[in-house]
Structure formats: structure tokens, C-alpha cells
Protein backbone atom coordinates (compact mmCIF):
# COMPACT_ATOMS: atom_id res chain seq x y z
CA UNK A 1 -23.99 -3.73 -13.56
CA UNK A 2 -25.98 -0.33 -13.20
CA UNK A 3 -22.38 1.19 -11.25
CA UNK A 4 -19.66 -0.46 -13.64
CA UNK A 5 -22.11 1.01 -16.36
CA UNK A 6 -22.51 4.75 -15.02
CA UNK A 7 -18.64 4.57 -14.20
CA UNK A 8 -17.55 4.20 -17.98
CA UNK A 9 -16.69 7.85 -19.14
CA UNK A 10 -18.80 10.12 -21.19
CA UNK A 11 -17.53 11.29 -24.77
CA UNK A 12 -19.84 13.50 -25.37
CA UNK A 13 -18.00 17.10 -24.80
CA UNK A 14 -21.63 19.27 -23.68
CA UNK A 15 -22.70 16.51 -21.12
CA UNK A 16 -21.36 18.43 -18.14
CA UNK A 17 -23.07 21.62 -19.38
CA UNK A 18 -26.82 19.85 -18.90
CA UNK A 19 -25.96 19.36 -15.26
CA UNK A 20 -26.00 22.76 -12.72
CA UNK A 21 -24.97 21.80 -8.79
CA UNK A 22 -27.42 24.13 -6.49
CA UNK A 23 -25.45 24.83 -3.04
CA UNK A 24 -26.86 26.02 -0.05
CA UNK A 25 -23.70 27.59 2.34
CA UNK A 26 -23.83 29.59 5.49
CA UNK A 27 -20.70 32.45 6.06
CA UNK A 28 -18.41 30.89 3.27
CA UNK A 29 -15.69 32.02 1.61
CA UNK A 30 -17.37 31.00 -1.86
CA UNK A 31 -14.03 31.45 -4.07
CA UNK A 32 -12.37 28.13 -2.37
CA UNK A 33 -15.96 26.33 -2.80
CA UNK A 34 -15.52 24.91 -6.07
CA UNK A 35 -12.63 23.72 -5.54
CA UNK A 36 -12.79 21.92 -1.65
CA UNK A 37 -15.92 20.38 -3.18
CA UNK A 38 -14.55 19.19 -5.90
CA UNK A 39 -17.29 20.76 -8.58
CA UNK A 40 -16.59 19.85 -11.87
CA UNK A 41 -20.28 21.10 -13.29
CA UNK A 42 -22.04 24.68 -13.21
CA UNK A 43 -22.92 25.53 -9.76
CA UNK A 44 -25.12 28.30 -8.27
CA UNK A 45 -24.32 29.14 -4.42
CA UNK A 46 -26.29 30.78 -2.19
CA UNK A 47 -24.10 32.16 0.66
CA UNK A 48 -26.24 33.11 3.43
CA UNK A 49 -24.02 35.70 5.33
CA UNK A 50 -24.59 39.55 5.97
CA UNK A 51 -24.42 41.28 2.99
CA UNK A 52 -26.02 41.31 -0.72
CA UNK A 53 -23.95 41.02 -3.33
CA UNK A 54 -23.44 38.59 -6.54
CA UNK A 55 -20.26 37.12 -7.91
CA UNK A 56 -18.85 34.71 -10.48
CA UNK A 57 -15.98 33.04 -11.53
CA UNK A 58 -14.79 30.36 -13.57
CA UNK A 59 -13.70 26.69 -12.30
CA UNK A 60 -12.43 23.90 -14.50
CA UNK A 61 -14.03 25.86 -17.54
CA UNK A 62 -17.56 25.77 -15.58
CA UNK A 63 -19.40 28.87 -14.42
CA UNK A 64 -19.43 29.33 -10.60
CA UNK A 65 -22.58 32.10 -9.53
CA UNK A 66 -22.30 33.51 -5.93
CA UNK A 67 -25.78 35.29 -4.73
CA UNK A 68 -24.81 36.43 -1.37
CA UNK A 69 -28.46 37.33 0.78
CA UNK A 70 -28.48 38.34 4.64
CA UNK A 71 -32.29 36.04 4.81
CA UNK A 72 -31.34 33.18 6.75
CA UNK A 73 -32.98 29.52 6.03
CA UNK A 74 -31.85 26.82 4.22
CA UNK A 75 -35.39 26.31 2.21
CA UNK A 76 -34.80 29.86 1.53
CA UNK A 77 -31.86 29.66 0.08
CA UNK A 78 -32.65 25.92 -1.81
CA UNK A 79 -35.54 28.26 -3.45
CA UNK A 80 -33.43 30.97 -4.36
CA UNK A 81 -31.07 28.40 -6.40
CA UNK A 82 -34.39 27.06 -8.05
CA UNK A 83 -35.04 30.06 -9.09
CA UNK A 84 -31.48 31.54 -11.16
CA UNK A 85 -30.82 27.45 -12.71
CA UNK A 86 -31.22 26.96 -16.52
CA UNK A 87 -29.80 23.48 -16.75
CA UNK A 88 -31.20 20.04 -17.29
CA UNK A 89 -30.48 18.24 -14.60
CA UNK A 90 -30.19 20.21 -11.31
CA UNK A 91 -28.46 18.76 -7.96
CA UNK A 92 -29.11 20.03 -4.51
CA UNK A 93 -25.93 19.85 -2.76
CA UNK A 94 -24.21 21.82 0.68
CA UNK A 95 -20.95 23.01 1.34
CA UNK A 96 -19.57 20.16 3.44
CA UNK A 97 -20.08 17.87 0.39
CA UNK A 98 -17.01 16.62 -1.14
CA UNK A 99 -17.38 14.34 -4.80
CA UNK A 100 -16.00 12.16 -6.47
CA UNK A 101 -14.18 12.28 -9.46
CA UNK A 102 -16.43 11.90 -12.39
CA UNK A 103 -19.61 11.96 -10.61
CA UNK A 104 -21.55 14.43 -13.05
CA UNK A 105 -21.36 11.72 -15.53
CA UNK A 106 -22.68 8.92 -12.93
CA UNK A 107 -25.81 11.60 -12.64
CA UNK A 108 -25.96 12.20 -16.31
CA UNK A 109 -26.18 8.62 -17.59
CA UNK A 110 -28.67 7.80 -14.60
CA UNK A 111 -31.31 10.02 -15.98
CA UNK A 112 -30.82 9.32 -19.63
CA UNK A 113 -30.91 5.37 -18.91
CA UNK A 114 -33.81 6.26 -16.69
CA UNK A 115 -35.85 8.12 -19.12
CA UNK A 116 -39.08 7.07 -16.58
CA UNK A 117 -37.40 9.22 -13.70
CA UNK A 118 -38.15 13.14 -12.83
CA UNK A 119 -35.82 12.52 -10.19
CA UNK A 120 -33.20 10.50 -8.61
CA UNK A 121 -31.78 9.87 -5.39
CA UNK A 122 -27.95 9.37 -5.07
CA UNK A 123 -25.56 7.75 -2.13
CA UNK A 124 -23.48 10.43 -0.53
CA UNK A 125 -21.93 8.99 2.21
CA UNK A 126 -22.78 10.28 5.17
CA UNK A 127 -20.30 10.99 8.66
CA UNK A 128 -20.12 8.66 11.58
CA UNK A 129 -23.75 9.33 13.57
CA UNK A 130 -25.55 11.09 11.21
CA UNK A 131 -26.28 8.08 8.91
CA UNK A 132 -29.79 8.30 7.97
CA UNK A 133 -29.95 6.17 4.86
CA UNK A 134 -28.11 4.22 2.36
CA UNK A 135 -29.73 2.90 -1.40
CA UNK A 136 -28.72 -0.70 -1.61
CA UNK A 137 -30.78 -1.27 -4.75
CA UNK A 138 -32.87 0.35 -8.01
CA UNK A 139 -36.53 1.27 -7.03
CA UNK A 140 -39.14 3.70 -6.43
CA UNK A 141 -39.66 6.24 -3.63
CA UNK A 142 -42.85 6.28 -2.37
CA UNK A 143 -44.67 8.69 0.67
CA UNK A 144 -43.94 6.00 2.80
CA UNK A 145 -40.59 6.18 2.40
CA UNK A 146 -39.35 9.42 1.26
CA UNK A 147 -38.82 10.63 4.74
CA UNK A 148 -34.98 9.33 5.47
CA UNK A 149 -33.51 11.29 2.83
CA UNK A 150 -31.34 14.51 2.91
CA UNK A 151 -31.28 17.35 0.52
CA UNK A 152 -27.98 16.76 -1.12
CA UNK A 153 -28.92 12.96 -2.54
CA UNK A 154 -31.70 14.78 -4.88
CA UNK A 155 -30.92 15.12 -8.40
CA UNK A 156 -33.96 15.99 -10.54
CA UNK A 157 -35.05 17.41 -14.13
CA UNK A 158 -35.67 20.98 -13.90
CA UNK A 159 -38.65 21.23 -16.37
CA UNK A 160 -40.97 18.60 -14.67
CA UNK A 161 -39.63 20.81 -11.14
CA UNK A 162 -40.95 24.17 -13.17
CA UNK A 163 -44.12 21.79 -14.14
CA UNK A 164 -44.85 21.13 -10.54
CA UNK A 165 -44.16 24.15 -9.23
CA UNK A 166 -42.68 22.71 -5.66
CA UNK A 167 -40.12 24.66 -3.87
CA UNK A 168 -39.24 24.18 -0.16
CA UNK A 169 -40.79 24.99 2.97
CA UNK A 170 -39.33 27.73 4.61
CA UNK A 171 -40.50 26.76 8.03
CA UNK A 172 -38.16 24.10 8.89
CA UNK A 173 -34.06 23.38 8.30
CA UNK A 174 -31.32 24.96 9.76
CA UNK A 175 -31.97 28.79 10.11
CA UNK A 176 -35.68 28.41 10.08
CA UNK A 177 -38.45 28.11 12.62
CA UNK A 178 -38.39 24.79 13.19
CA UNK A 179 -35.75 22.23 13.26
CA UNK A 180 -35.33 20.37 9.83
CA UNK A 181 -37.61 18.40 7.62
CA UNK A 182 -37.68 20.70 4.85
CA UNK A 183 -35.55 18.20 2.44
CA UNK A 184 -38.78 15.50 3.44
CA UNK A 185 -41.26 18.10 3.27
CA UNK A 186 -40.05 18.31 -0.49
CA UNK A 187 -40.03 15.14 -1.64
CA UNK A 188 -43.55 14.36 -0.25
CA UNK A 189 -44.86 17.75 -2.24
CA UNK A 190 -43.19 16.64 -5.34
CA UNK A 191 -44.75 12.80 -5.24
CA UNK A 192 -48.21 14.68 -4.26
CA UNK A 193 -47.73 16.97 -7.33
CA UNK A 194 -47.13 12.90 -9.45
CA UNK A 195 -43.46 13.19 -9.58
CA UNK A 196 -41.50 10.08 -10.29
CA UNK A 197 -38.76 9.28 -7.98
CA UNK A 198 -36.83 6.27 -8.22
CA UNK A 199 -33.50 5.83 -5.69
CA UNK A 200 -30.31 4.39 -7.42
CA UNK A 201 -27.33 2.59 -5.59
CA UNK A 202 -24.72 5.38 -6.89
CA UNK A 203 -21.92 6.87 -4.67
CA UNK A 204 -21.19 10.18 -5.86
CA UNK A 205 -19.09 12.20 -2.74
CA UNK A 206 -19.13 12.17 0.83
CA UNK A 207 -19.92 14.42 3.51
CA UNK A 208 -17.20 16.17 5.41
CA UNK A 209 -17.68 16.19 9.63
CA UNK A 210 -19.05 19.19 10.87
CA UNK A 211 -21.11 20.41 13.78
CA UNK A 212 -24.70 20.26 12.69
CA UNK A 213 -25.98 23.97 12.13
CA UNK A 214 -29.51 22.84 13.60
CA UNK A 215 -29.23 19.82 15.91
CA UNK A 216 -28.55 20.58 19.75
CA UNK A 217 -29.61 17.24 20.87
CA UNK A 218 -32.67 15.85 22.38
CA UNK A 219 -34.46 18.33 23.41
CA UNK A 220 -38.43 19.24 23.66
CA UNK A 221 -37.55 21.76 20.80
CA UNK A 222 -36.46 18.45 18.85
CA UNK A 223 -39.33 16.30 19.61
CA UNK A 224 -42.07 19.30 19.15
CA UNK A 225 -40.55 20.24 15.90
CA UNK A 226 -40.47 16.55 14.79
CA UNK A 227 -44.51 16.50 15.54
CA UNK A 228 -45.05 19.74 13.62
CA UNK A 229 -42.86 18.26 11.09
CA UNK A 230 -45.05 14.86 11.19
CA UNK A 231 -48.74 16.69 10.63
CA UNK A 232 -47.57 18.77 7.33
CA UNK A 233 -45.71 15.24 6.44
CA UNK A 234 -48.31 12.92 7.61
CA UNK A 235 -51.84 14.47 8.39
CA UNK A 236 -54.22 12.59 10.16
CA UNK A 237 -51.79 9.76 10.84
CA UNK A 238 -49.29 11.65 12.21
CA UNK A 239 -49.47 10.11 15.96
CA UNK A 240 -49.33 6.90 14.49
CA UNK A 241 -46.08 8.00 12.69
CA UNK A 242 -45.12 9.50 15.63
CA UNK A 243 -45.09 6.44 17.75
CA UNK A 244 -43.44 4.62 14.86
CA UNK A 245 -40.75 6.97 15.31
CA UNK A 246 -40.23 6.94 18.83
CA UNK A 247 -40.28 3.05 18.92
CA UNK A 248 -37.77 2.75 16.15
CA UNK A 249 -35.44 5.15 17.92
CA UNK A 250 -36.43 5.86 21.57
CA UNK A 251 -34.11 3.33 23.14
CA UNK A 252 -31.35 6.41 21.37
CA UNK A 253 -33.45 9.65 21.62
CA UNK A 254 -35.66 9.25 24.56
CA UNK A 255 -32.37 8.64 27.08
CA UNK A 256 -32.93 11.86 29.15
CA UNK A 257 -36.72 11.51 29.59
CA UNK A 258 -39.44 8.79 29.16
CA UNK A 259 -40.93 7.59 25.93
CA UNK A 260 -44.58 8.77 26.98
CA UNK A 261 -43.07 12.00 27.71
CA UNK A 262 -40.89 12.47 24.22
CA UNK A 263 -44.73 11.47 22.84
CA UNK A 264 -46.33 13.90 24.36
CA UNK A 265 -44.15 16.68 22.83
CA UNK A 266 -44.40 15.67 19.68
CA UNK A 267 -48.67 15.15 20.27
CA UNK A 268 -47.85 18.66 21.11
CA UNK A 269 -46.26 19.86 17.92
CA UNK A 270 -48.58 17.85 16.27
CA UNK A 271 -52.31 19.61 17.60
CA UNK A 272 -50.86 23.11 17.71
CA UNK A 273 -49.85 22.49 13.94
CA UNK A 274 -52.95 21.91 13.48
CA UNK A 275 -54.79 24.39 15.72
CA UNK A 276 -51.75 26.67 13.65
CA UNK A 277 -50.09 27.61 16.72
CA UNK A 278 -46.13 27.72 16.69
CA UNK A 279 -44.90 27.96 20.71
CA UNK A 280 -43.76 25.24 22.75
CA UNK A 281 -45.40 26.15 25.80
């Protein structure tokens, strides 16, 4: 009922204006963007490449805004987004997201049937071994649970964003000091800040295969990022989380060393965290 509902088409002629896309690219050519995504809303990109400059053009009668920044970091660049959109409803999205046809107004309806919702987490489905998550049903996202999803499924209402005054951590994703986690990092500020975020079984695009821009496999980096990731996520119960982790996917991850050894990096990551210390060794 909720799909067959948000699939019906929207009459009203200003809907797509209330809706900006906020995409995070590394060394694109940003005037082909639009259109291999398949954006059919306002859209800010932030190219991360090695020059500044700014640039716009028009796409399907939407306004396309290119900030091009040498900083590298994908938080960075989330922020800087945040920070130029006007609209409504904003939509965190990458460059090796393709949509669907009418998706804008599958986001649209969602938040004005869900008046409850600051934001809402969307199905983009992801490619063959990166699956991290998939919303089967309506409900609400808790701290518990906010950890499996990426960046690009987060729609949310820009106002109660402004109210809460979250951005991203610039610490972890691709480009930053420390692996990724800075798409769970957010969530768990914004529910901390009372944020109210519900996940919706809605398909709106899928993601294109790539090679990751962060992941080089299991490797101590990976496991000691993941415990640094765990204490700002987790705090005192990070080790507990921690061995949750590794029991839920060690028998995968933990193939070119032991278990107790893949816990004791992340124990690692997890006390110099705390101690603020940022090396490996």
C-alpha cells in the first residue's frame, strides 16, 4: 500500500522545487552528472578535485550548482552541501547513484504522509558485496540500529537539520583520517540531538559498481578504524559492540588472522580514541 501509494504521480507543478539532491563526487566531470544520475530535482555537487571554482547549469528545468574545492573528505564535502541548500527536503546522494524515474515524488509524498518524520531512510539498491542493509518495512530508527546505513538512503527536512545543528564528522569516510563511519556517526548525532527517523520500504535508484574509494580489505587499518569508529559511536560499550561485530562477521573479515587478534585491533582503536591518540602502532 505505502509503495503503490508514493508511486501515483504528483500534480502539483512546485513539488520538485521543495526537494534539493546534495552530491558528494571525487574528480568528476560534473556537466554529465545530472544526467548519468538521472537528477530530475535541484542538486548541489561538491566535486572534490584540484582546483576552486563554482559552476551552474540547468537540467530538465532544475538548477545544477558545481562548488569545486581541492579539501579532500567526504564529511567535508557532505558539510559543504549543508551549508549552500535552501530547499525543504534535502537528499544526500554520491555520484555512482543512478534513480529511478519519478523518485523525487516517492520522497516528497513520504514526508508529507509522514508529517511525524525529520527524516527518512530510503532503499537504494546496493552492488553485489557491498549490501549492508535493506528496509523491508515502516518503522523507527533507533541508536541501536542506525549503524547499517549509508549516506545516500538519508532524506531529511532541512529546518529541523538547521535546528539541530549536526553536520558530519570529518574524521572518518573516504578521504579522511579514518576509514568510514561518518554516514553512522551522523545519524547517531542527529537521534542524540531528538531527531525523528523512521526507515520506509521505498526503492528510489541503485548504485552503480565501482571500486570503493576507502576499502582496501581487511586490514589492521580496517579493524583499528572500526574501534575508533565504535567509541565516538558507542562509548563505554564499545568492546561489547565490538565483539558483536566480529561475531556477526568474523567467519568473512577475520579470514587472514584470528578473531582474538582482529579484537585486539579494534580494543586498540578503541583506548587510543579514548586516550585521543590517532596511530596504529
Amino acid at each position: 500500500m505505502e509503495l503503490e501509494q508514493l508511486n501515483s504521480r504528483n500534480t502539483d507543478k512546485d513539488a520538485k522545487k521543495r526537494m534539493q539532491m546534495l552530491i558528494s563526487a571525487v574528480d568528476e566531470n560534473v556537466t554529465t552528472m545530472a544526467y548519468n544520475m538521472n537528477v530530475n530535482c535541484d542538486a548541489i555537487i561538491v566535486n572534490q578535485c584540484n582546483e576552486f571554482a563554482y559552476s551552474e547549469y540547468q537540467y530538465r528545468n532544475h538548477r545544477i550548482q558545481c562548488f569545486h574545492c581541492k579539501e579532500r573528505g567526504v564529511g567535508r564535502s557532505r558539510n559543504e552541501a549543508i551549508l549552500h541548500a535552501e530547499a525543504e527536503i534535502l537528499l544526500f546522494s554520491d555520484e555512482d547513484i543512478v534513480y529511478e524515474e519519478g523518485y523525487e515524488d516517492k520522497i516528497i509524498k513520504a514526508f508529507d504522509r509522514h508529517k511525524e518524520a525529520d527524516m527518512l531512510l530510503f532503499n537504494i539498491k546496493q552492488s553485489e558485496g557491498r549490501e549492508t542493509y535493506n528496509i523491508s518495512k515502516f518503522g523507527r530508527v533507533f541508536k541501536f540500529n542506525c549503524g547499517r546505513y549509508p549516506a545516500y538512503s538519508i532524506a531529511v527536512r532541512r529546518d529541523r537539520l538547521m535546528q539541530c545543528g549536526v553536520m558530519f564528522s570529518m574524521l572518518f569516510g573516504g578521504g579522511a583520517r579514518y576509514s568510514n563511519g561518518e554516514d553512522s556517526l551522523f545519524l547517531m548525532d542527529c537521534l542524540k540531538k531528538g531527531m525523528r527517523i523512521y526507515k520506509i520500504p521505498v526503492n528510489i535508484g541503485h548504485e552503480l559498481e565501482r571500486q570503493s574509494t576507502w576499502f582496501e580489505g581487511y586490514t589492521k587499518k580496517f579493524f583499528y578504524d572500526r574501534g575508533v569508529l565504535y567509541h565516538y559511536l558507542y562509548g563505554p560499550l564499545a568492546k561489547i559492540w565490538a565483539i558483536r561485530f566480529l561475531l556477526a562477521h568474523g567467519k568473512e573479515m577475520c579470514q587472514d588472522r584470528t578473531l582474538q587478534g582482529c579484537y585486539k585491533l579494534m580494543r586498540l582503536g578503541i583506548v587510543n580514541a579514548r586516550r585521543h591518540k590517532t596511530d596504529l602502532n
